[in-house]
Structures are given as structure tokens and as C-alpha cells.
Protein backbone atom coordinates (compact mmCIF):
# COMPACT_ATOMS: atom_id res chain seq x y z
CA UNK A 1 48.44 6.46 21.94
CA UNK A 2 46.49 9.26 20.52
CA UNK A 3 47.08 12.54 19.83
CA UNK A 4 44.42 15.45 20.20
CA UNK A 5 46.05 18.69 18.90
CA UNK A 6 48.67 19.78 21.82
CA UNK A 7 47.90 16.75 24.28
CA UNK A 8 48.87 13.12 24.14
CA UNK A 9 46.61 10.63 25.04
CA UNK A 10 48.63 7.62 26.42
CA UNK A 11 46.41 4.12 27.17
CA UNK A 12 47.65 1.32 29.14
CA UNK A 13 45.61 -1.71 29.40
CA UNK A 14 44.71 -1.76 33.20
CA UNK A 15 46.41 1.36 34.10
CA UNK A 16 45.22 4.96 34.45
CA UNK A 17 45.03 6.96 31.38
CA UNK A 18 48.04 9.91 30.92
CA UNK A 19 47.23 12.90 29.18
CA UNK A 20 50.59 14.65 28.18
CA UNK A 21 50.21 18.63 27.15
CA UNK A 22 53.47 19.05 24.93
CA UNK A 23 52.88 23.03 25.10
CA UNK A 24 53.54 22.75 28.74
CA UNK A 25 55.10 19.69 29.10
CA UNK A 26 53.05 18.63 31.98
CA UNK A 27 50.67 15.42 32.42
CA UNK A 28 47.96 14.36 34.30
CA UNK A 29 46.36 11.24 35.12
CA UNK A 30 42.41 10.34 34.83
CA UNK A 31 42.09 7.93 37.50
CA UNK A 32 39.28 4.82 37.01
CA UNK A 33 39.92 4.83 32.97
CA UNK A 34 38.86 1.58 31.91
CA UNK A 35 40.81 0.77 29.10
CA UNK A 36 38.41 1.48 25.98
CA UNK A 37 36.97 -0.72 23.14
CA UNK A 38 36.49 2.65 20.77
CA UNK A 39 37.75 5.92 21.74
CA UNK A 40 35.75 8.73 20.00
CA UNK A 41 37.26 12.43 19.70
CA UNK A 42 34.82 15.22 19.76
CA UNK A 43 36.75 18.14 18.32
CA UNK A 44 35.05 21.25 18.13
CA UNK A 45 33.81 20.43 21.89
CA UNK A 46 37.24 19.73 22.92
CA UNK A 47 35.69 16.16 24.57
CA UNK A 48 36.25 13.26 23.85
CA UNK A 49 34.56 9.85 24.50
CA UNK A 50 35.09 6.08 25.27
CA UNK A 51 33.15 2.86 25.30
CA UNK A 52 33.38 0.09 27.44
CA UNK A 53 31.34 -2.97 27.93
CA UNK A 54 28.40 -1.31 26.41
CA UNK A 55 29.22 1.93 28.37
CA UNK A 56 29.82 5.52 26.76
CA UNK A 57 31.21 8.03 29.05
CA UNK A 58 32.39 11.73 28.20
CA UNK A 59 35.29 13.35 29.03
CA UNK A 60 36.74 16.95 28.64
CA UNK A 61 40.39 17.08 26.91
CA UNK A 62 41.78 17.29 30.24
CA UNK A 63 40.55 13.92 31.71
CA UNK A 64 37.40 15.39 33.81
CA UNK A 65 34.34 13.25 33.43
CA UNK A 66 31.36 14.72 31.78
CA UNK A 67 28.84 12.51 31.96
CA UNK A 68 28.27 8.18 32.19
CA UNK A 69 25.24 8.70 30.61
CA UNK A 70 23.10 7.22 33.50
CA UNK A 71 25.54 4.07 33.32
CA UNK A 72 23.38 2.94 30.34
CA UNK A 73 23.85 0.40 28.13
CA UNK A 74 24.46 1.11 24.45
CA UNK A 75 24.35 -2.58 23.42
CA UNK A 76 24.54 -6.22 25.45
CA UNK A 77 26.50 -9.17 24.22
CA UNK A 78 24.33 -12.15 23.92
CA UNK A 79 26.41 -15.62 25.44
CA UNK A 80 26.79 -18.58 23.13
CA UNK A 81 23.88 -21.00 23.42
CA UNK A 82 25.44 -24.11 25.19
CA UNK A 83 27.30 -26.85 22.83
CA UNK A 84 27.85 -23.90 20.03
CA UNK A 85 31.36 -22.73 19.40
């Protein structure tokens, strides 16, 4: 849960994020939210953004994508090398 002046930012793991407005007591739903590794909050932008397996994507405040950047990759995770644990 995160809050982000008057909206609520409620993350399930494997469910749809919920953005709760407690001004107006209504809530909306951003469908395809991949639960996030690091949520980032841009502030003065009112945006905020999340990475995901390597993924950044940016959001407005009220759960519209931005941007996926091109669907690039920020980093990869290298496997093991067989027999190392």
C-alpha cells in the first residue's frame, strides 16, 4: 500500500492494482499491473513508475499508462552457471 497525496495505491500480488481517491471516495482499477519489484513516485509530474523484470513503465496518478519505454530492458539477470549454488 502506498499513499500519493489524496489517492491510495493498493498492490496485490497477481491482481490488478486499486487506486483509491479518499477526496472522492471512488477507485479505479489499472488493469495488466504486474505486481512491481520498485515502485518509483514522480511527484511534481503527478506519475509515477514501476519496474518489473527489467521493465520500467510510466503511469499517470490515475492508473493510465504513459509510456513502456519501447519494452526495453533496464538490466538482465544472468542464470547460475551449472553445479553453482
Amino acid at each position: 500500500m502506498e499513499q500519493y497525496n489524496e489517492k491510495i495505491l493498493i498492490k496485490y500480488r497477481d491482481k490488478p492494482l486499486k487506486i483509491h481517491d479518499v477526496l472522492t471516495n471512488k477507485s479505479s482499477t489499472v488493469k495488466n499491473f504486474e505486481t512491481p519489484e520498485a515502485f518509483i513516485f514522480v511527484y511534481e509530474k503527478e506519475l509515477f513508475l514501476s519496474l518489473k523484470d527489467g521493465k520500467i513503465r510510466l503511469y499517470s496518478i490515475n492508473g493510465d499508462i504513459i509510456s513502456d519505454f519501447g519494452d526495453q530492458c533496464v538490466y538482465s539477470q544472468e542464470s547460475e552457471p551449472q553445479g553453482q549454488q
